[in-house]
Each structure stands twice: as C-alpha cells, then as structure tokens.
PDB file of N, CA and C in Angstrom:
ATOM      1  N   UNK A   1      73.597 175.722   2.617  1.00  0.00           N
ATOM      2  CA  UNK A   1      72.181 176.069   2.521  1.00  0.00           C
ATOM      3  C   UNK A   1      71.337 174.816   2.710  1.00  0.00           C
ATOM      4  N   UNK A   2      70.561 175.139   3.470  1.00  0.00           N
ATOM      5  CA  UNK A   2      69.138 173.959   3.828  1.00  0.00           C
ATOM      6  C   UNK A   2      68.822 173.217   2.186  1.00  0.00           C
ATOM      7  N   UNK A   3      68.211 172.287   2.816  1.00  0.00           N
ATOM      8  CA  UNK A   3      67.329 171.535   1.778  1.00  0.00           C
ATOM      9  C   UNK A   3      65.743 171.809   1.507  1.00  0.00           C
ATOM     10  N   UNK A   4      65.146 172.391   0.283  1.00  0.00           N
ATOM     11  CA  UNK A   4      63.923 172.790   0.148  1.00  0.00           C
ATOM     12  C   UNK A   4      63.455 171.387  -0.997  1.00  0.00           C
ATOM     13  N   UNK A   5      62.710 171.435  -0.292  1.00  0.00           N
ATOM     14  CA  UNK A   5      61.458 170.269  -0.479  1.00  0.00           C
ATOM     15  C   UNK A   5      60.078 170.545  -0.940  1.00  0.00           C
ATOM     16  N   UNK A   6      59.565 170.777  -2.233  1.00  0.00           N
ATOM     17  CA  UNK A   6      58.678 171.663  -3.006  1.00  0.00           C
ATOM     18  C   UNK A   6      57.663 170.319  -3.351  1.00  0.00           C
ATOM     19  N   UNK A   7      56.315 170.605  -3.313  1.00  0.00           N
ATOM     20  CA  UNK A   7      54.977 169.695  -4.077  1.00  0.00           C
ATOM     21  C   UNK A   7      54.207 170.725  -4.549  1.00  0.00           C
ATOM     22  N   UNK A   8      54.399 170.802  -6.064  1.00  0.00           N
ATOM     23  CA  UNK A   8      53.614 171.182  -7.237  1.00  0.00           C
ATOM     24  C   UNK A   8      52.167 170.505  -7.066  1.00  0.00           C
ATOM     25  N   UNK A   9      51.435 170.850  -6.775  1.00  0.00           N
ATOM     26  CA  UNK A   9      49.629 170.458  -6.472  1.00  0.00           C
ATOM     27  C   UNK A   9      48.414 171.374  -7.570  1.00  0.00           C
ATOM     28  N   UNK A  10      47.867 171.058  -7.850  1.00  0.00           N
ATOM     29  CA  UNK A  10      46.463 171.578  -8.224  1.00  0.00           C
ATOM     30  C   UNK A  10      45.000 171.225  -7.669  1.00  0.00           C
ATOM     31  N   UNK A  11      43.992 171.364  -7.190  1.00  0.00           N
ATOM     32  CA  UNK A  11      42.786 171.385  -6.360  1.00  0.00           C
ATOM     33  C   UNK A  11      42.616 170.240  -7.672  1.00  0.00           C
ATOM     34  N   UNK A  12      41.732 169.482  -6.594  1.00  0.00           N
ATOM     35  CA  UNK A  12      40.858 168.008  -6.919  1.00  0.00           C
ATOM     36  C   UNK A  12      41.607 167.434  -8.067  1.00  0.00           C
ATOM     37  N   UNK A  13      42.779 167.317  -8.240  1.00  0.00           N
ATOM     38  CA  UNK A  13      44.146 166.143  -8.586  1.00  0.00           C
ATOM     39  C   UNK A  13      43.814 165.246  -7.490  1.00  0.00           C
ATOM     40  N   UNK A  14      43.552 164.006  -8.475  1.00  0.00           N
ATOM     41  CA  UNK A  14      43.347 162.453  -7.643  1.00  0.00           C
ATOM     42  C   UNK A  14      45.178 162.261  -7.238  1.00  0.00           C
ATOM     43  N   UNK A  15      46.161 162.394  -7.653  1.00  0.00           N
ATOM     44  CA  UNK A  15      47.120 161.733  -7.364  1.00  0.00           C
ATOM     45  C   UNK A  15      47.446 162.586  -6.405  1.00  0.00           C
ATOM     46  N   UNK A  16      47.045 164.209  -6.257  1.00  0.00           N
ATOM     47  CA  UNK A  16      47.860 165.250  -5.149  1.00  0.00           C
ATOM     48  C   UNK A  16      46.612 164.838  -3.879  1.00  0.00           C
ATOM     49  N   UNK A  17      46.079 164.169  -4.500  1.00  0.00           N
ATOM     50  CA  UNK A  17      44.983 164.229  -2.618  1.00  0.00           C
ATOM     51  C   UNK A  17      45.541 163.139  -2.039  1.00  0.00           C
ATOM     52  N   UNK A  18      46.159 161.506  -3.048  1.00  0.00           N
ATOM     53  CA  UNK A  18      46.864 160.749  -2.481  1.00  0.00           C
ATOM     54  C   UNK A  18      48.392 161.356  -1.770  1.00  0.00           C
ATOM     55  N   UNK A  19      48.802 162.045  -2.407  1.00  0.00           N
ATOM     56  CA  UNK A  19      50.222 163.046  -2.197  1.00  0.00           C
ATOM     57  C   UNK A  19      50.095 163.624  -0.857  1.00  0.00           C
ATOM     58  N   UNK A  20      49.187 164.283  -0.330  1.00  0.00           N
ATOM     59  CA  UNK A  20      49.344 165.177   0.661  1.00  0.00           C
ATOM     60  C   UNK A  20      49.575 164.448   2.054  1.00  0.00           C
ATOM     61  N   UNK A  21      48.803 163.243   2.457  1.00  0.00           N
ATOM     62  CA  UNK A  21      49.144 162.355   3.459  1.00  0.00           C
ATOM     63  C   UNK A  21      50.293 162.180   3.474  1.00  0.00           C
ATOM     64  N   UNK A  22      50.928 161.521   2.160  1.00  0.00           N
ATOM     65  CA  UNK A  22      52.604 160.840   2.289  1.00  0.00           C
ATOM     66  C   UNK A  22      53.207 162.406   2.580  1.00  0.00           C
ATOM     67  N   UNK A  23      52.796 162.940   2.100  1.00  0.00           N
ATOM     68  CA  UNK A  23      54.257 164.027   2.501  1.00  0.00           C
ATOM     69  C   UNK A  23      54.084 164.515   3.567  1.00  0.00           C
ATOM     70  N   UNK A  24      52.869 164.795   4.580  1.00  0.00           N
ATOM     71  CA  UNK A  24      52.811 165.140   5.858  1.00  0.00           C
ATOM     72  C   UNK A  24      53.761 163.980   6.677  1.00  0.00           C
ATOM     73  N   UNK A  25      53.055 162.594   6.753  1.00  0.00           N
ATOM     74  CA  UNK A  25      54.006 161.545   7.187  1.00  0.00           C
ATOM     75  C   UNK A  25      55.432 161.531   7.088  1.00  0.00           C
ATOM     76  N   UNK A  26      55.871 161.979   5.761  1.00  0.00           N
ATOM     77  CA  UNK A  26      57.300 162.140   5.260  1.00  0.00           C
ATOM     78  C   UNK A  26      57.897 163.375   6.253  1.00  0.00           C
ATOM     79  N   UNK A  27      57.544 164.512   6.344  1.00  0.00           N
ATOM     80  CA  UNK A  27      58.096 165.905   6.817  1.00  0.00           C
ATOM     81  C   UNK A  27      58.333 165.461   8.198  1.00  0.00           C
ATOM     82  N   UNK A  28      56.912 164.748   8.929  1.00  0.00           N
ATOM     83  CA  UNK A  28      57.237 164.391  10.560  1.00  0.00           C
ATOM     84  C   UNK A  28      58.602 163.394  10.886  1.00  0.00           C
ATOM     85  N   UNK A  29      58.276 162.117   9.899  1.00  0.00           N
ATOM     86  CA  UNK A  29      59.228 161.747   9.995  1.00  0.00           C
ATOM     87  C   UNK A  29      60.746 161.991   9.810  1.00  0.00           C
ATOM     88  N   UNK A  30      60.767 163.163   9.275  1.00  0.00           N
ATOM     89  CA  UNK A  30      62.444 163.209   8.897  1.00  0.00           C
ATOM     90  C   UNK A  30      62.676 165.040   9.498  1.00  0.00           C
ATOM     91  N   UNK A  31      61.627 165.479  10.023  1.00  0.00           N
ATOM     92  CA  UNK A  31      61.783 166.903  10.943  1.00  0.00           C
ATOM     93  C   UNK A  31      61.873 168.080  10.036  1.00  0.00           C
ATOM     94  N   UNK A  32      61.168 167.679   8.402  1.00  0.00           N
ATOM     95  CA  UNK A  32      61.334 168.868   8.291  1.00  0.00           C
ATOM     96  C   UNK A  32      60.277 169.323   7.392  1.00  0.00           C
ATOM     97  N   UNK A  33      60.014 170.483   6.389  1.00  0.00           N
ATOM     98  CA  UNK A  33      58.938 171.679   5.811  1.00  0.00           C
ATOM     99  C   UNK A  33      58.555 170.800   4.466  1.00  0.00           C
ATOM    100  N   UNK A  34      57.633 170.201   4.194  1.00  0.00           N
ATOM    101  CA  UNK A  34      57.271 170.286   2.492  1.00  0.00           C
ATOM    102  C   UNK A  34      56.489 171.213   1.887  1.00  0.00           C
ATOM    103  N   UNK A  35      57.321 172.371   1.200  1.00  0.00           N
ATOM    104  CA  UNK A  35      56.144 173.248   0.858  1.00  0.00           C
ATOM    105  C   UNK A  35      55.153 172.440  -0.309  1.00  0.00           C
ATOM    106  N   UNK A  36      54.058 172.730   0.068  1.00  0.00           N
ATOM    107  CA  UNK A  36      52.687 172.443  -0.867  1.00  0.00           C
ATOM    108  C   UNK A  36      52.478 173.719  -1.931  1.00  0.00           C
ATOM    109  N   UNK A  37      52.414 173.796  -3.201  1.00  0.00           N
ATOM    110  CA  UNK A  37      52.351 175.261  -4.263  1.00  0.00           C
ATOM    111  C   UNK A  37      51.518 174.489  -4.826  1.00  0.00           C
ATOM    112  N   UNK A  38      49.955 175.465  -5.099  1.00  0.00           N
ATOM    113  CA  UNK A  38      49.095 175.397  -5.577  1.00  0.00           C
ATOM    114  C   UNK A  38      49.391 176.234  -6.853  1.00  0.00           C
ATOM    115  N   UNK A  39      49.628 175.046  -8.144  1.00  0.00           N
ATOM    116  CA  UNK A  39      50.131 175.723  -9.862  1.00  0.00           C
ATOM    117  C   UNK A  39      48.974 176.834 -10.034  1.00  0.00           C
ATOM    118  N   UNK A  40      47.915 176.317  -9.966  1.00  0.00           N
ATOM    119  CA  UNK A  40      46.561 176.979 -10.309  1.00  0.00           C
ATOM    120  C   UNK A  40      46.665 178.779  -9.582  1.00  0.00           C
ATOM    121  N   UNK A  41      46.912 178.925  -8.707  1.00  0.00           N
ATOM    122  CA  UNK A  41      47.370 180.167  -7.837  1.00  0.00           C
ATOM    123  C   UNK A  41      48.495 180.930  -8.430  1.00  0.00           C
ATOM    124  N   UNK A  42      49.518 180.121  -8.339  1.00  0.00           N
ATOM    125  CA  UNK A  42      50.634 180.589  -8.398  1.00  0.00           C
ATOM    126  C   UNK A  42      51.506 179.804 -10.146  1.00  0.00           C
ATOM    127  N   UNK A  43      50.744 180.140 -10.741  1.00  0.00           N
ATOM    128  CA  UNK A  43      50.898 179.520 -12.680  1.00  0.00           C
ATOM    129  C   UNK A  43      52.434 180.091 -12.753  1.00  0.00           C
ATOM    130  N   UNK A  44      53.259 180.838 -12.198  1.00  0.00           N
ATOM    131  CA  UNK A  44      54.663 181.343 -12.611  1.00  0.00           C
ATOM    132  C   UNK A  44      55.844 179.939 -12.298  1.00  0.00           C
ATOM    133  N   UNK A  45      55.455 179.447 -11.589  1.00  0.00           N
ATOM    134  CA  UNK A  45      55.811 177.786 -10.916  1.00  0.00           C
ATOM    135  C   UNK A  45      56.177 176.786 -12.639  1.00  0.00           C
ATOM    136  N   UNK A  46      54.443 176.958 -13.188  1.00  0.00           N
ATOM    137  CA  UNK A  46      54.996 175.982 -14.106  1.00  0.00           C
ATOM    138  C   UNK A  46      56.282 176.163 -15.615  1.00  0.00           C
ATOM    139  N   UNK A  47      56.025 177.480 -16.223  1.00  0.00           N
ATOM    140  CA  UNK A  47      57.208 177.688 -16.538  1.00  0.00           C
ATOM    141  C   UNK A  47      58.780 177.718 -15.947  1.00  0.00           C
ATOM    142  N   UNK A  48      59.110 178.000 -14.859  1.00  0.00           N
ATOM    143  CA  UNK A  48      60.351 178.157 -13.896  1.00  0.00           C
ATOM    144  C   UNK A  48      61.155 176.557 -13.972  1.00  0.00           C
ATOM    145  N   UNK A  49      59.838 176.166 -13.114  1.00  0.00           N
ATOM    146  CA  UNK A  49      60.281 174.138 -12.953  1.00  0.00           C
ATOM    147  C   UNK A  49      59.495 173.290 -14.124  1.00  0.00           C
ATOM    148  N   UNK A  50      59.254 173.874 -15.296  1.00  0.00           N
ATOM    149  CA  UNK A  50      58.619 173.000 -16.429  1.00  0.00           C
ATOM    150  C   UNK A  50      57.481 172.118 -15.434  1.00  0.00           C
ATOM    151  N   UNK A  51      56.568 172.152 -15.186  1.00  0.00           N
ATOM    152  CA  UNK A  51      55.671 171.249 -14.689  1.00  0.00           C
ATOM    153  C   UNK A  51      54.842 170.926 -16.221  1.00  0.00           C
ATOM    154  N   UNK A  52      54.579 169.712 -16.160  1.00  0.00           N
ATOM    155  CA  UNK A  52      53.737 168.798 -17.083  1.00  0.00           C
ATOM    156  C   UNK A  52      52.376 168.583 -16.193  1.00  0.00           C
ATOM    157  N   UNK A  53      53.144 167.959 -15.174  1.00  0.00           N
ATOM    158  CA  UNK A  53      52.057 167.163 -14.019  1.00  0.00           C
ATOM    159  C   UNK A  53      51.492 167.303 -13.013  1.00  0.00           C
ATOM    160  N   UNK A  54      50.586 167.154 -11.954  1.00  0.00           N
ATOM    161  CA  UNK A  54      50.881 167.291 -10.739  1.00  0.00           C
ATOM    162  C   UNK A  54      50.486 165.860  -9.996  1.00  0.00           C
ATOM    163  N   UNK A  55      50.757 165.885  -9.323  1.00  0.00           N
ATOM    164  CA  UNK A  55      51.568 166.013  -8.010  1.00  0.00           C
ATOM    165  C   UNK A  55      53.300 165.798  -8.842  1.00  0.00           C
ATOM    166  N   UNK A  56      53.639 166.990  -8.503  1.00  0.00           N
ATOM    167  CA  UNK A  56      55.235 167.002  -8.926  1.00  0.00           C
ATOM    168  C   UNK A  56      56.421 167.276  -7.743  1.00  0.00           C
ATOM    169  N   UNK A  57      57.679 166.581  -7.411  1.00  0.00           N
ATOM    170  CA  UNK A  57      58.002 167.109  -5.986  1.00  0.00           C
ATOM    171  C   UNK A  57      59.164 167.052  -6.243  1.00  0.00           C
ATOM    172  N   UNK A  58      59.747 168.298  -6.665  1.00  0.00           N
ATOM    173  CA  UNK A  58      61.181 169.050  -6.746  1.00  0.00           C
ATOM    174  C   UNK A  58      62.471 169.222  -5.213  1.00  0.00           C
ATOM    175  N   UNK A  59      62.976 168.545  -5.046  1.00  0.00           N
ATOM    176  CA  UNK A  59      63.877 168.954  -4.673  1.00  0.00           C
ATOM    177  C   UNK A  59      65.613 169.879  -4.380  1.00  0.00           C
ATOM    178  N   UNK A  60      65.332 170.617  -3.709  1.00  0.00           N
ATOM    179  CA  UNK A  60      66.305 171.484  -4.302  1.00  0.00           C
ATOM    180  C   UNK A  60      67.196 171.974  -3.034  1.00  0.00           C
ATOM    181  N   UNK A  61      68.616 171.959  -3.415  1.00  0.00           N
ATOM    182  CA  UNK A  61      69.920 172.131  -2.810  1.00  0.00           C
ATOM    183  C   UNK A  61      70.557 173.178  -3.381  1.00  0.00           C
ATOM    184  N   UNK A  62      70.807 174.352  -2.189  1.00  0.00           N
ATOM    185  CA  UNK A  62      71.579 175.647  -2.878  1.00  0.00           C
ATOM    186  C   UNK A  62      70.804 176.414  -3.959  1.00  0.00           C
ATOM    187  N   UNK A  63      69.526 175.564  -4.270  1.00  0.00           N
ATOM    188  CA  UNK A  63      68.312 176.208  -5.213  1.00  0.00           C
ATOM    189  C   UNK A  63      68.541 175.878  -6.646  1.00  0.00           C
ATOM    190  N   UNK A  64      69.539 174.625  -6.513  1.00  0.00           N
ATOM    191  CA  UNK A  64      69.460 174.141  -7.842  1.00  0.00           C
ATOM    192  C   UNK A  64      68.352 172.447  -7.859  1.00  0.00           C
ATOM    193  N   UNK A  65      67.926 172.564  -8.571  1.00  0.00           N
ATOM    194  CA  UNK A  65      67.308 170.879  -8.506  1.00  0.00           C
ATOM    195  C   UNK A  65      68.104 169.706  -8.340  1.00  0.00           C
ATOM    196  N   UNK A  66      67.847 168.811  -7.487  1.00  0.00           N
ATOM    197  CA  UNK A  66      68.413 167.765  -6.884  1.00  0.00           C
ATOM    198  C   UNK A  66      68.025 166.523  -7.962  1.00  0.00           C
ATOM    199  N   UNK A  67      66.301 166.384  -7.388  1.00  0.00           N
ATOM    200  CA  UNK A  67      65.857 165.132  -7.560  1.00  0.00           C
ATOM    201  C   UNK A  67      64.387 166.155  -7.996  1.00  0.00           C
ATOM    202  N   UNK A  68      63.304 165.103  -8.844  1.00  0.00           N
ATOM    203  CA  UNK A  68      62.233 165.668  -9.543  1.00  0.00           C
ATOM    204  C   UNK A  68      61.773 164.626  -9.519  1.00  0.00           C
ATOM    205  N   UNK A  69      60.385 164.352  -9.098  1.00  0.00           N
ATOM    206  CA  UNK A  69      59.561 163.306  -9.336  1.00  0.00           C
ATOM    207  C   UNK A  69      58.372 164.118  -9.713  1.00  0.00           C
ATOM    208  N   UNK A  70      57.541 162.643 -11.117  1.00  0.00           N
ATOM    209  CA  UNK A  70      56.274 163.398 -11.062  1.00  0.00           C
ATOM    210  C   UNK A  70      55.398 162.471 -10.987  1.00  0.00           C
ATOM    211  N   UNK A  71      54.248 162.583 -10.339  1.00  0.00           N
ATOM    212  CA  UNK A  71      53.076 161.241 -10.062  1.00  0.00           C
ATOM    213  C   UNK A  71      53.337 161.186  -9.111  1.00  0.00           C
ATOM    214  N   UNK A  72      52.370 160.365  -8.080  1.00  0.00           N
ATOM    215  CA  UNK A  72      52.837 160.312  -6.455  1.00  0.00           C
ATOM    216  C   UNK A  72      53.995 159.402  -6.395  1.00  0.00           C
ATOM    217  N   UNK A  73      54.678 159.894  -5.528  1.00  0.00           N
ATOM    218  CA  UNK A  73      55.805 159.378  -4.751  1.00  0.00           C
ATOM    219  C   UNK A  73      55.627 158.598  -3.306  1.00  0.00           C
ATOM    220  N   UNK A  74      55.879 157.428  -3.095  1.00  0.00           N
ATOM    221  CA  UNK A  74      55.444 156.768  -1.902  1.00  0.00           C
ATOM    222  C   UNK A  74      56.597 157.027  -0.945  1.00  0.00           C
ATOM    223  N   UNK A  75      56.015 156.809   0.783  1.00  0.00           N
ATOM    224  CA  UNK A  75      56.677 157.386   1.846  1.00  0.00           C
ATOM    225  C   UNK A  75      57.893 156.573   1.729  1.00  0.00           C
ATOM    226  N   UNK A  76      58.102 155.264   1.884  1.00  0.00           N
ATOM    227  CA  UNK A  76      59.589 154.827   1.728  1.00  0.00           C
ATOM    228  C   UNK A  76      60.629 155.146   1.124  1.00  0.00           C
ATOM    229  N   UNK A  77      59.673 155.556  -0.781  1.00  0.00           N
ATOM    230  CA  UNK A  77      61.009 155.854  -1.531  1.00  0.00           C
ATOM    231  C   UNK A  77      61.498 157.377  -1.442  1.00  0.00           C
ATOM    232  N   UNK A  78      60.090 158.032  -1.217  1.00  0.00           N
ATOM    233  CA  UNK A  78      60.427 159.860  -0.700  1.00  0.00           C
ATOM    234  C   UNK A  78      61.410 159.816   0.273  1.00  0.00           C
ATOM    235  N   UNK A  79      61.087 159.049   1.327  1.00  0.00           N
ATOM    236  CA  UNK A  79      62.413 159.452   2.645  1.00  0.00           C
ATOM    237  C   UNK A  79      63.526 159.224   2.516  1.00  0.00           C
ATOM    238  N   UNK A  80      63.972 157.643   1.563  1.00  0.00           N
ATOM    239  CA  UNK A  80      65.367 157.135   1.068  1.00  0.00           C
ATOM    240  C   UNK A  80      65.704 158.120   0.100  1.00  0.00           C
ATOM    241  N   UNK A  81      64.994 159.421  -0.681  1.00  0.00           N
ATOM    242  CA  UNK A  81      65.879 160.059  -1.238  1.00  0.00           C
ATOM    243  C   UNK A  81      66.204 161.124  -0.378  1.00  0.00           C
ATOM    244  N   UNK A  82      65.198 161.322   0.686  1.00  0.00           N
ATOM    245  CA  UNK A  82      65.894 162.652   0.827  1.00  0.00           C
ATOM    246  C   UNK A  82      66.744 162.432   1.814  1.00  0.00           C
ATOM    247  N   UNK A  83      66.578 161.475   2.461  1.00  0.00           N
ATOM    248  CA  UNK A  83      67.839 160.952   3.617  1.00  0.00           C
ATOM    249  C   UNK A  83      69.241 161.887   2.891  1.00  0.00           C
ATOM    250  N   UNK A  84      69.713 161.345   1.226  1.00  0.00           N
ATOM    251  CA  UNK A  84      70.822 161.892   1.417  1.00  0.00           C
ATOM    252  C   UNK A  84      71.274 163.332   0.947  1.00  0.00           C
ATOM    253  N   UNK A  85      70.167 163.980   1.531  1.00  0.00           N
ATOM    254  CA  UNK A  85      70.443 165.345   1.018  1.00  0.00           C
ATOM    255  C   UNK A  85      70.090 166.182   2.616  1.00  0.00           C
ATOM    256  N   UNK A  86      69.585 165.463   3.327  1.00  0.00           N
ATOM    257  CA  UNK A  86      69.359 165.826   4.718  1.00  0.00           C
ATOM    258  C   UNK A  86      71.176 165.888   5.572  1.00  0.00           C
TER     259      UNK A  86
END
C-alpha cells in the first residue's frame, strides 16, 4: 500500500500558512499528494489522530502512523523522512 501523507491545518494558523508552501515544494519534489484537512471542517480528525496542534503532519503506511510531526516542519527535514517510506 502507497504512502499517505496527511497536514492537519486550521484557517489563519500562523505556522499552517508557513506549512502550506513547504509542503507544496515537498509533494513536487518527491512526485507525490499531501493531503491538506481542514480540523475546523472536518473536527472527527482530531479525536482519531489526537491533534493538540496545527500544523500537524501524520504520516501513514498501510494506514498505520509512521512518523507525526507537530509545528512546521521544514522542506529538507520533511523530504529526508519521507525519502524512506517512498
């Protein structure tokens, strides 16, 4: 099974407006989907994956969690993780 690549966001979050650039940059560079989930919309998100924070960016293999970051994540260290799950 593919690798899903999830960003927990909420509207006018200073750290998810820094977030959304790196992960566009991130997806081109490595060819693939970051879904963006707006908590505020879709509130069933934060019980499921415990969200505290946002910008939060779950990774998940076979649909179990891989890797979990919360606060922005910068493009170098985002791509060196997901390199090894790609």
């Amino acid at each position: 099974m593919a690798v899903r690549v999830i960003c927990f966001y909420q509207p006018g979050c200073m750290g998810c407006m820094e977030q959304t650039p790196i992960n566009a940059e991130v997806a081109k560079s490595l060819n693939i989907t970051i879904d963006e989930i707006d908590v505020i919309k879709n509130p069933q998100y934060i019980r499921e994956f415990r969200l505290k924070v946002t910008p939060t960016i779950v990774i998940l293999k076979e649909g179990l969690t891989q890797e979990r970051f919360e606060g922005v994540v910068h493009t170098e260290q985002l791509i060196g993780v997901l390199k090894k799950y790609l």
